[in-house]
PDB file of N, CA and C in Angstrom:
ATOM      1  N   UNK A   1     -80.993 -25.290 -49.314  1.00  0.00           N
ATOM      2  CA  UNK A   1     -80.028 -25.611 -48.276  1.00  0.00           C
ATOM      3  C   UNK A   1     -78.925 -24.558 -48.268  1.00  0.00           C
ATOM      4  N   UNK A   2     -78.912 -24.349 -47.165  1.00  0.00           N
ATOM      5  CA  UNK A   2     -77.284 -23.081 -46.962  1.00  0.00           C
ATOM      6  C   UNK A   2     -75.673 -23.505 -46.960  1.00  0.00           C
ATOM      7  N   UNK A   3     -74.949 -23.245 -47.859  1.00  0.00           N
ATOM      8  CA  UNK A   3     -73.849 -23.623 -47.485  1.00  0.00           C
ATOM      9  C   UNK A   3     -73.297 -22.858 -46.948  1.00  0.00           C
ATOM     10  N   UNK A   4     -72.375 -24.142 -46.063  1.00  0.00           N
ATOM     11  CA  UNK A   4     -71.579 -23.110 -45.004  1.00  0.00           C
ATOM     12  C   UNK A   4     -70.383 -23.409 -45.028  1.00  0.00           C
ATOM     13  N   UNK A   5     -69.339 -22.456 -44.570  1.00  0.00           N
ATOM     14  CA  UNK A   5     -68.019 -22.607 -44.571  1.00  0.00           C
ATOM     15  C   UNK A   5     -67.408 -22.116 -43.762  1.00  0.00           C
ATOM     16  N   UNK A   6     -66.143 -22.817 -43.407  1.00  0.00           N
ATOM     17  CA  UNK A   6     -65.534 -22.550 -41.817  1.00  0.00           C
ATOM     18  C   UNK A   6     -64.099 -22.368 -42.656  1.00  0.00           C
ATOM     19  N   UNK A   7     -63.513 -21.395 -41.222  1.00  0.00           N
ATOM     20  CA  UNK A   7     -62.069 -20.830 -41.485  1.00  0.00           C
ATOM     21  C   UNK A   7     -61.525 -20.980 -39.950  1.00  0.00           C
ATOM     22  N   UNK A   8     -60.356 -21.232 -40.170  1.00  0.00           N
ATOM     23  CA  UNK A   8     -59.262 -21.203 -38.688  1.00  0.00           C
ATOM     24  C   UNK A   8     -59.090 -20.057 -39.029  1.00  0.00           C
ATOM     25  N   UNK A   9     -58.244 -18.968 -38.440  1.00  0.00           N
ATOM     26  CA  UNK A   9     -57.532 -17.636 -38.380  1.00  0.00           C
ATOM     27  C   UNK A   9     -57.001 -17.371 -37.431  1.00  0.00           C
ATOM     28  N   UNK A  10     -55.489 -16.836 -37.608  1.00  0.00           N
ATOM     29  CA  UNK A  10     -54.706 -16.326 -36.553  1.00  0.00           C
ATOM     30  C   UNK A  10     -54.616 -14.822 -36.789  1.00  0.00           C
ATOM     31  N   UNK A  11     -54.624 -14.156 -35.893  1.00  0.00           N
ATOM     32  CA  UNK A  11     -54.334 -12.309 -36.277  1.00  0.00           C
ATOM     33  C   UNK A  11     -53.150 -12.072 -35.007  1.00  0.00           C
ATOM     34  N   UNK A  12     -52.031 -11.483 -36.171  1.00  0.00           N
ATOM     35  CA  UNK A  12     -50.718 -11.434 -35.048  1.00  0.00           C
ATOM     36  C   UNK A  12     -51.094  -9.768 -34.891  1.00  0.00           C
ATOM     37  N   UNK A  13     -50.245  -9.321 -33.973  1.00  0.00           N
ATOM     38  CA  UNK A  13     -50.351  -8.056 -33.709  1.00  0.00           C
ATOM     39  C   UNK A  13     -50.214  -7.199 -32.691  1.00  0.00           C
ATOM     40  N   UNK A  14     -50.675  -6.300 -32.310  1.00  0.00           N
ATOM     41  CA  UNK A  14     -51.301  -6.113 -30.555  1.00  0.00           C
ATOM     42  C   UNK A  14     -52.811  -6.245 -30.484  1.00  0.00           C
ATOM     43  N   UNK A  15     -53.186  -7.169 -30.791  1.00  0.00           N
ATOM     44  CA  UNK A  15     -54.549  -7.939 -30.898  1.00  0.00           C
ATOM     45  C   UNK A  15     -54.796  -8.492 -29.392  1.00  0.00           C
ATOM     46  N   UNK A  16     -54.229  -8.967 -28.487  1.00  0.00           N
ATOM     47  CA  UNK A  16     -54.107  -8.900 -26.895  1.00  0.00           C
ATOM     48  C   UNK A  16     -54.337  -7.481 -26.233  1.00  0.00           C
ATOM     49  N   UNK A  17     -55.402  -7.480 -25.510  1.00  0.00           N
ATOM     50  CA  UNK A  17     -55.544  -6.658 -23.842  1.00  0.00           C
ATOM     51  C   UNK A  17     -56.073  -5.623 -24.760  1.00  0.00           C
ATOM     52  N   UNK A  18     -56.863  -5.356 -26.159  1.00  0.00           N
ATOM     53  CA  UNK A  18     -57.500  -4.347 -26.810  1.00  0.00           C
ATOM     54  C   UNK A  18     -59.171  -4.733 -27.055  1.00  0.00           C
ATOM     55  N   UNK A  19     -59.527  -5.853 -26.403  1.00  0.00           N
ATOM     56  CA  UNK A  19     -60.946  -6.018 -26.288  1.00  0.00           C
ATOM     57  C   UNK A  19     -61.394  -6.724 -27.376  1.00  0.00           C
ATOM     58  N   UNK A  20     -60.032  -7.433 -28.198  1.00  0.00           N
ATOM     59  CA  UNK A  20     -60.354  -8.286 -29.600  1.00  0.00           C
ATOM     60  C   UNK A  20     -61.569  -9.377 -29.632  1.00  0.00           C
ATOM     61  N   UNK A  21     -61.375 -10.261 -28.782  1.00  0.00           N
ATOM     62  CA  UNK A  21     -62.003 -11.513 -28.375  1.00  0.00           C
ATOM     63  C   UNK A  21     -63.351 -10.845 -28.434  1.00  0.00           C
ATOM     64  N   UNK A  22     -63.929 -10.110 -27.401  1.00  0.00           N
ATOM     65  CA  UNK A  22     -64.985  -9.467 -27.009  1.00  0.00           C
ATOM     66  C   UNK A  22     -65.708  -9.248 -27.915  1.00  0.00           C
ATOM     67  N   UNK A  23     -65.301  -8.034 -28.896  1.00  0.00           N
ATOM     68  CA  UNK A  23     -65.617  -7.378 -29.932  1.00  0.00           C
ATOM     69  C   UNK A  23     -66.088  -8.364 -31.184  1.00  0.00           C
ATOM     70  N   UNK A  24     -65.091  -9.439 -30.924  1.00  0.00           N
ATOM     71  CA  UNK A  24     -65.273 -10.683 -32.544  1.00  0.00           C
ATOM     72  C   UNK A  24     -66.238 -11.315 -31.979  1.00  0.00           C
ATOM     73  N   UNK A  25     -66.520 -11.096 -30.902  1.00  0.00           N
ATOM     74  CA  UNK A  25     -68.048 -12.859 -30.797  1.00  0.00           C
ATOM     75  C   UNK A  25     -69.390 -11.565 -31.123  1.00  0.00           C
ATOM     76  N   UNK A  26     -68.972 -10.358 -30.827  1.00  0.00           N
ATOM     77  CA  UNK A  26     -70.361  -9.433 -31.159  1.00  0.00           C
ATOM     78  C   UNK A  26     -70.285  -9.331 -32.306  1.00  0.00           C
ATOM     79  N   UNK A  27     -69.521  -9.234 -33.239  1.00  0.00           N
ATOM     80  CA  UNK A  27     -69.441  -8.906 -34.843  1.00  0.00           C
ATOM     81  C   UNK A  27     -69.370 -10.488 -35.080  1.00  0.00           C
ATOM     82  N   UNK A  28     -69.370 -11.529 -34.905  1.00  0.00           N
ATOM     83  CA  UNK A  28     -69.667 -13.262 -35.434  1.00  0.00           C
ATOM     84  C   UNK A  28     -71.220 -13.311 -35.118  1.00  0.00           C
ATOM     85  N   UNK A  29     -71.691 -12.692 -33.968  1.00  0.00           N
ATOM     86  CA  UNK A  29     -73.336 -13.028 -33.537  1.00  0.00           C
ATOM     87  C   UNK A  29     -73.696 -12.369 -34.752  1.00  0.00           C
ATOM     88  N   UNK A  30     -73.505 -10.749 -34.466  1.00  0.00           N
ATOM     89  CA  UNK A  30     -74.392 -10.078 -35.591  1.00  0.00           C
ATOM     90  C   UNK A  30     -74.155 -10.397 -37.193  1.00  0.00           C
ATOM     91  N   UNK A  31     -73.004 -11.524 -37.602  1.00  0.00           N
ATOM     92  CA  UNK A  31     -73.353 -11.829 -39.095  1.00  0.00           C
ATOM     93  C   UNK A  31     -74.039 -13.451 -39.100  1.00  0.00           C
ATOM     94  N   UNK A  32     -73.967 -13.931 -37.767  1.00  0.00           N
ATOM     95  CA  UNK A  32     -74.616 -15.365 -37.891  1.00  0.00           C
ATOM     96  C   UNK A  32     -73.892 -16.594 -38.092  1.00  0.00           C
ATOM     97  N   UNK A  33     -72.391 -16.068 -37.627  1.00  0.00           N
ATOM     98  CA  UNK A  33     -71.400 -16.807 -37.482  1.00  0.00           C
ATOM     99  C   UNK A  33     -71.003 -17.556 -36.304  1.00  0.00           C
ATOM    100  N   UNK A  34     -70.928 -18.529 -36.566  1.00  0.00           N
ATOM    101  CA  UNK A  34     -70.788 -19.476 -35.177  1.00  0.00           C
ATOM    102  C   UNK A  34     -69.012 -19.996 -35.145  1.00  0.00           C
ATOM    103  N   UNK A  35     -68.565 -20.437 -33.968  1.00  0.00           N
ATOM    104  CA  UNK A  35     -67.285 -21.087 -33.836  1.00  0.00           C
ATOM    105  C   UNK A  35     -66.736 -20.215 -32.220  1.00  0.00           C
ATOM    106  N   UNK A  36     -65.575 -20.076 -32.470  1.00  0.00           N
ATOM    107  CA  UNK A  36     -64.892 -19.494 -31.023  1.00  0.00           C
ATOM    108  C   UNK A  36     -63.472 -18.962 -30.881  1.00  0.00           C
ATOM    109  N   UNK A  37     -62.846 -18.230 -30.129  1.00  0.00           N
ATOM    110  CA  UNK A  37     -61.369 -17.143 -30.436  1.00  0.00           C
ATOM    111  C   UNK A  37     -61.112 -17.253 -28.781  1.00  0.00           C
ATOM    112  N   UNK A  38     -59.814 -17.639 -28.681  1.00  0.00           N
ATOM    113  CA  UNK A  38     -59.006 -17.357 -28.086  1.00  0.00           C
ATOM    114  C   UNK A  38     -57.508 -16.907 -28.230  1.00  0.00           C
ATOM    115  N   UNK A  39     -57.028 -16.294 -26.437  1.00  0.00           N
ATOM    116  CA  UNK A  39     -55.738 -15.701 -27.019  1.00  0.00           C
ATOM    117  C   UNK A  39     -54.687 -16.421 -26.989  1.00  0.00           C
ATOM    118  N   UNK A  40     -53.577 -16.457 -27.562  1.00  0.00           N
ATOM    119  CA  UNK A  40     -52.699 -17.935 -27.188  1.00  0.00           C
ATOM    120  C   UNK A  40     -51.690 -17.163 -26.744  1.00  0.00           C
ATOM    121  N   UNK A  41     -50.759 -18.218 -26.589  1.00  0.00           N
ATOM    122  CA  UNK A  41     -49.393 -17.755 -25.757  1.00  0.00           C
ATOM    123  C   UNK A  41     -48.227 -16.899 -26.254  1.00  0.00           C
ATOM    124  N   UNK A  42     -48.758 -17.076 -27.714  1.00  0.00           N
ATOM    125  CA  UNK A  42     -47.556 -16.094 -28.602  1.00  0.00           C
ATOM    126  C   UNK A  42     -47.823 -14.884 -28.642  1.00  0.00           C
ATOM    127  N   UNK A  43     -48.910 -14.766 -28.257  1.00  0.00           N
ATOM    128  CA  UNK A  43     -49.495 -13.293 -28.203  1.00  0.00           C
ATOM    129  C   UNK A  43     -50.669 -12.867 -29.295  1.00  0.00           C
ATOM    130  N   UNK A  44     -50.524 -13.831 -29.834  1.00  0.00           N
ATOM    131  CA  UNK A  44     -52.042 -14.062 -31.181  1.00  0.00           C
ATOM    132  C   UNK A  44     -53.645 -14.026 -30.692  1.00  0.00           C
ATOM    133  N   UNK A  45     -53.991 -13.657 -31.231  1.00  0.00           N
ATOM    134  CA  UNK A  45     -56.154 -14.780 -31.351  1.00  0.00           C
ATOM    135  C   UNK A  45     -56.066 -15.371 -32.072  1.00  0.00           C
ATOM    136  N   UNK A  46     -56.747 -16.499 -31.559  1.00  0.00           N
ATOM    137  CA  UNK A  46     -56.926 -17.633 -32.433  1.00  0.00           C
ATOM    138  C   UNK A  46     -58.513 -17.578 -32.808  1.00  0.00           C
ATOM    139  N   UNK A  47     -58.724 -18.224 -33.801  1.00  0.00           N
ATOM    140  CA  UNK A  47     -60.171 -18.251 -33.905  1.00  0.00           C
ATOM    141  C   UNK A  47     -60.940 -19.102 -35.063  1.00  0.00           C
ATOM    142  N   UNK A  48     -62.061 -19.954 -34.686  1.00  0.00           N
ATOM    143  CA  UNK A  48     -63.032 -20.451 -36.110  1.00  0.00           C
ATOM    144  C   UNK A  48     -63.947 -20.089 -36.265  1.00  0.00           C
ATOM    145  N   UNK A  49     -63.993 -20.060 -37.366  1.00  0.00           N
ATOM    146  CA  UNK A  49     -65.216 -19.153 -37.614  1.00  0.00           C
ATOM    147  C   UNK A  49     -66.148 -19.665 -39.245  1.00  0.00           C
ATOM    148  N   UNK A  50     -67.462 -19.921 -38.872  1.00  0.00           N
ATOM    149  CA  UNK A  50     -68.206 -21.312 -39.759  1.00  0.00           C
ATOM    150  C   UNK A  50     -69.094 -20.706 -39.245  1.00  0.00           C
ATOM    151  N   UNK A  51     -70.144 -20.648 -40.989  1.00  0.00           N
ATOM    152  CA  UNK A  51     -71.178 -19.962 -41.237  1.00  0.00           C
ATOM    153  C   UNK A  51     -71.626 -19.889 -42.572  1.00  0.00           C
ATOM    154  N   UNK A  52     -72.434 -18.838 -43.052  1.00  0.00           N
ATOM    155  CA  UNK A  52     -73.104 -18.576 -44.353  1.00  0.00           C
ATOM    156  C   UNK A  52     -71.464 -17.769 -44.679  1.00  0.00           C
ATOM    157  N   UNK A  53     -71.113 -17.652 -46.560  1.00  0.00           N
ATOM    158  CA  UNK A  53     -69.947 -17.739 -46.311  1.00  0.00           C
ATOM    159  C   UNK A  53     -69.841 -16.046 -46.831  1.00  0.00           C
ATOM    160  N   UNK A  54     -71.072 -15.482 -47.237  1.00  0.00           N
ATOM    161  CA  UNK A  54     -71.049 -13.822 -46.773  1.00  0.00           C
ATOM    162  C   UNK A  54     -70.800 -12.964 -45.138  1.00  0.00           C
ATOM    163  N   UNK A  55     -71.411 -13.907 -44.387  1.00  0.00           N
ATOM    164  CA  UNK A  55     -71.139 -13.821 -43.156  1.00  0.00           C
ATOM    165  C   UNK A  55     -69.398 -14.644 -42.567  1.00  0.00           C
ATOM    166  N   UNK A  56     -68.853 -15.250 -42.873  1.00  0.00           N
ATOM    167  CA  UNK A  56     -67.979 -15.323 -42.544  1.00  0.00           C
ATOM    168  C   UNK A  56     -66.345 -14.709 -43.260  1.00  0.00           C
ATOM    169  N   UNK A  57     -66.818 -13.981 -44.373  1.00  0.00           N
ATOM    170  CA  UNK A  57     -66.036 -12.967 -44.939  1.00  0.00           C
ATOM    171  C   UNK A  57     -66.366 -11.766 -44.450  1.00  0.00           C
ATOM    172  N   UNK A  58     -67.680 -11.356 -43.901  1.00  0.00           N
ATOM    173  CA  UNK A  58     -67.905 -10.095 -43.214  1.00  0.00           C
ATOM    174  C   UNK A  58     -67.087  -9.915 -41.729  1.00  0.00           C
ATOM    175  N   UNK A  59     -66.885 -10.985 -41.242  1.00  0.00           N
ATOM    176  CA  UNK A  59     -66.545 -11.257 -39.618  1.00  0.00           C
ATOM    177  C   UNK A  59     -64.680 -10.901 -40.279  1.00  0.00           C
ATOM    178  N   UNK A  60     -64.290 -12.081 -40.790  1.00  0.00           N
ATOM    179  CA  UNK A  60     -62.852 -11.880 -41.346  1.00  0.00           C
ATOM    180  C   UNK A  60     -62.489 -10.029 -41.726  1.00  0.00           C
ATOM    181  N   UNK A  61     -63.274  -9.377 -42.618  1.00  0.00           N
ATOM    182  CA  UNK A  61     -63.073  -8.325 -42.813  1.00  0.00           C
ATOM    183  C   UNK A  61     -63.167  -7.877 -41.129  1.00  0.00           C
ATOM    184  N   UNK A  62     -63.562  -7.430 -40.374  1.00  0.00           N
ATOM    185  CA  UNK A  62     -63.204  -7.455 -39.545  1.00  0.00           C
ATOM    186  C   UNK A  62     -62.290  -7.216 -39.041  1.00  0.00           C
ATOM    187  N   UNK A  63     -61.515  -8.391 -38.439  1.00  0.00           N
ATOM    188  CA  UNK A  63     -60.665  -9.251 -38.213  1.00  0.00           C
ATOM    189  C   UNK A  63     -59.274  -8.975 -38.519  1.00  0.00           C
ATOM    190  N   UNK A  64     -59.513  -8.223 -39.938  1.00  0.00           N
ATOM    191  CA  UNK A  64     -58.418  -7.729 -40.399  1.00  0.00           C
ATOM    192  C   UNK A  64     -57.913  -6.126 -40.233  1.00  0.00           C
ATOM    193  N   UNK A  65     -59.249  -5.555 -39.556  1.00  0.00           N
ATOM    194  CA  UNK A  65     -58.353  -4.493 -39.060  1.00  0.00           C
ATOM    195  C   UNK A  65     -58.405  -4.063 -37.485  1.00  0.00           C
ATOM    196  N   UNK A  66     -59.766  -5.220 -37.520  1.00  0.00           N
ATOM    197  CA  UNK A  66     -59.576  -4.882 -35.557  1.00  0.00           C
ATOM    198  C   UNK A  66     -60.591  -3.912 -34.322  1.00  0.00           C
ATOM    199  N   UNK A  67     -60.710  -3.935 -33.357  1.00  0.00           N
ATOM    200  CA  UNK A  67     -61.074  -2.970 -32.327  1.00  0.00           C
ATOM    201  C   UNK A  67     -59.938  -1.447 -32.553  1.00  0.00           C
ATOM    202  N   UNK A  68     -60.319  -0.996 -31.892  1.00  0.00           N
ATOM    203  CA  UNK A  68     -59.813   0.541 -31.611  1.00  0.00           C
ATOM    204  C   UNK A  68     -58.890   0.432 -30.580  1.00  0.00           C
ATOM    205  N   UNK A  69     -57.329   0.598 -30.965  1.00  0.00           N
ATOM    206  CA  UNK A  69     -56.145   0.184 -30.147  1.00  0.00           C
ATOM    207  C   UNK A  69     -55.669  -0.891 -30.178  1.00  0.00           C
ATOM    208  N   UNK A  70     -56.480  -1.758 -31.663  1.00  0.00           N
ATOM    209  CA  UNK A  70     -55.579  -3.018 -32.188  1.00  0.00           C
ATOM    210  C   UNK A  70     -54.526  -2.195 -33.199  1.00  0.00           C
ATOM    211  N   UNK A  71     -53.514  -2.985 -33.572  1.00  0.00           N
ATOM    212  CA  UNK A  71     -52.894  -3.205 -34.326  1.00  0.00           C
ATOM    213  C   UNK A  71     -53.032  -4.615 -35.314  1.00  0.00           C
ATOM    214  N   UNK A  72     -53.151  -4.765 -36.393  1.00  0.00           N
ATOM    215  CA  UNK A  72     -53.294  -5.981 -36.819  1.00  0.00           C
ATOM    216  C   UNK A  72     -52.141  -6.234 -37.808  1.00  0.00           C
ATOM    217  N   UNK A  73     -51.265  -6.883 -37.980  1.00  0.00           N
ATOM    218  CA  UNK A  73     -50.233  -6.904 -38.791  1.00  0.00           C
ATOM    219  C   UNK A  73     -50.444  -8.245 -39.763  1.00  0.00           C
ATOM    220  N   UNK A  74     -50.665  -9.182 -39.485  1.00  0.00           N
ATOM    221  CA  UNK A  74     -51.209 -10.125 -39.997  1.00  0.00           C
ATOM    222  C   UNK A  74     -52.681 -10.716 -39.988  1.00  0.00           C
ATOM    223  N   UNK A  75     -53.109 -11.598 -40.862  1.00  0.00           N
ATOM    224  CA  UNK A  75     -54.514 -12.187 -40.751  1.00  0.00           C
ATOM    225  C   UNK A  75     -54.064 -13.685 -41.200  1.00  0.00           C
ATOM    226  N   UNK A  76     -54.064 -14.717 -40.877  1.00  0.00           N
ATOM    227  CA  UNK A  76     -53.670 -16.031 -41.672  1.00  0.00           C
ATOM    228  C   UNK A  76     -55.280 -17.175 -41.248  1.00  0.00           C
ATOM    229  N   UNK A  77     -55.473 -17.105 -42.521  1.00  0.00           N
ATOM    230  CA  UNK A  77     -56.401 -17.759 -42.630  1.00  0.00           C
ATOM    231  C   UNK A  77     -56.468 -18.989 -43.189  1.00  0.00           C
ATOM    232  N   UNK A  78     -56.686 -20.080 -43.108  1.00  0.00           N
ATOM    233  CA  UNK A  78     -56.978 -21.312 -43.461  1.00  0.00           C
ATOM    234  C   UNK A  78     -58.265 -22.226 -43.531  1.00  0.00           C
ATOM    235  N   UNK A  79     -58.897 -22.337 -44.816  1.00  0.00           N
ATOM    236  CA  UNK A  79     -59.808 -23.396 -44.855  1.00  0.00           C
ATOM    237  C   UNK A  79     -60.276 -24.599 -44.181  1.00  0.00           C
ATOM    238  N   UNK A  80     -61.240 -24.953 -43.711  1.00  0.00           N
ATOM    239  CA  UNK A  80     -61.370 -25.949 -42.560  1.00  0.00           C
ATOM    240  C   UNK A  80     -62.901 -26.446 -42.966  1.00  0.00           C
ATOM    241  N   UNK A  81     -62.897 -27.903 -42.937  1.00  0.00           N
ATOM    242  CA  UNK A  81     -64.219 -28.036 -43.003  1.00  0.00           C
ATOM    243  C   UNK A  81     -65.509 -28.218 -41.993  1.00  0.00           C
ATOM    244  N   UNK A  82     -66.137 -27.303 -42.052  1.00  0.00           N
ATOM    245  CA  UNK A  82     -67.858 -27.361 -41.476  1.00  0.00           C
ATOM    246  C   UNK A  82     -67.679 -28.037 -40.142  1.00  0.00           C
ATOM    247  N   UNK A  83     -68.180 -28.241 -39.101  1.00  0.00           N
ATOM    248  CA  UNK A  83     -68.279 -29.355 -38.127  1.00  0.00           C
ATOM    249  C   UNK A  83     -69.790 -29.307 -37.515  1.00  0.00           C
ATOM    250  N   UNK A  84     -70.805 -28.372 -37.888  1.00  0.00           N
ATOM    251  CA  UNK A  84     -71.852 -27.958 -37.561  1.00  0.00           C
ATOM    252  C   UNK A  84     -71.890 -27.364 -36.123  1.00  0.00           C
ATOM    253  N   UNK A  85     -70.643 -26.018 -35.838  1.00  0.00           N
ATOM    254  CA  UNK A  85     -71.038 -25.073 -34.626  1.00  0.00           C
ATOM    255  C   UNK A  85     -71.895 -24.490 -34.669  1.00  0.00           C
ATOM    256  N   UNK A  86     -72.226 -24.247 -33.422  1.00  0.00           N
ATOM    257  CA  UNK A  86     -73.762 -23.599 -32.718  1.00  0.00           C
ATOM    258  C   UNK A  86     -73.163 -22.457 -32.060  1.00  0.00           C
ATOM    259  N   UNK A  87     -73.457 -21.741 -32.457  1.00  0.00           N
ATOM    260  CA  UNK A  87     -72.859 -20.137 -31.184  1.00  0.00           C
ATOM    261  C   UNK A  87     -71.735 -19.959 -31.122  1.00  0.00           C
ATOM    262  N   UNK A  88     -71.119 -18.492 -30.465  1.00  0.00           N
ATOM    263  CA  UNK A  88     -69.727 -18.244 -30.840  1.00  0.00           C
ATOM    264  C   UNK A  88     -69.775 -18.155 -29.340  1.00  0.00           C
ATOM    265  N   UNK A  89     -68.236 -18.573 -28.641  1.00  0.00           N
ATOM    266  CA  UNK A  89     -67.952 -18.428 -27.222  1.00  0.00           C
ATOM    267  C   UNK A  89     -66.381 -18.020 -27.397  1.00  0.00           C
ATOM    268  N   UNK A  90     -66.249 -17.587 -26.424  1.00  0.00           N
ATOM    269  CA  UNK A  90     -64.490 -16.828 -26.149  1.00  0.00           C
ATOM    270  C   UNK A  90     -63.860 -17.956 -24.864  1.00  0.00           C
ATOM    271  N   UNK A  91     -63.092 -18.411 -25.651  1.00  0.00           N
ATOM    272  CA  UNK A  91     -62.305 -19.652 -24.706  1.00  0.00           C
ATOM    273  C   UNK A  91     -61.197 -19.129 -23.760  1.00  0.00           C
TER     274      UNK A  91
END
């Protein structure tokens, strides 16, 4: 049986209008990570992200430094448990 493990994450930054969202559901598909990222009003991505938990430290690495013309200044991550997501979508 696979265990899996899910994370909330916020990435402050200029993580807005640099193709973040986009870029994280192609790097969540290609490690087999399921959940979903949007941008919120503070100017953040939001995002969960639940999976095999090599794959969801691969996506986070990531995450933490970004597309090309992010800035990432923060990563805040928080533990969350499992809910059994299917596919990653951009809200």
């Amino acid at each position: 049986m696979v265990t899996l493990v899910a994370r909330h994450v916020v990435v402050s930054g200029r993580v807005q209008g640099v193709g973040f969202r986009y870029l994280l559901e192609r790097e969540a598909t290609v490690a087999g990570v399921a959940g979903w990222t949007r941008n919120t009003a503070e100017g953040t991505v939001e995002a969960v992200l639940e999976g095999p938990p090599s794959g969801v430290e691969d996506v986070l690495g990531w995450m933490r430094r970004g597309p090309r013309g992010a800035v990432v200044v923060s990563v805040d991550v928080t533990e969350v448990a499992p809910r059994g997501l299917t596919g990653f979508m951009i809200r």
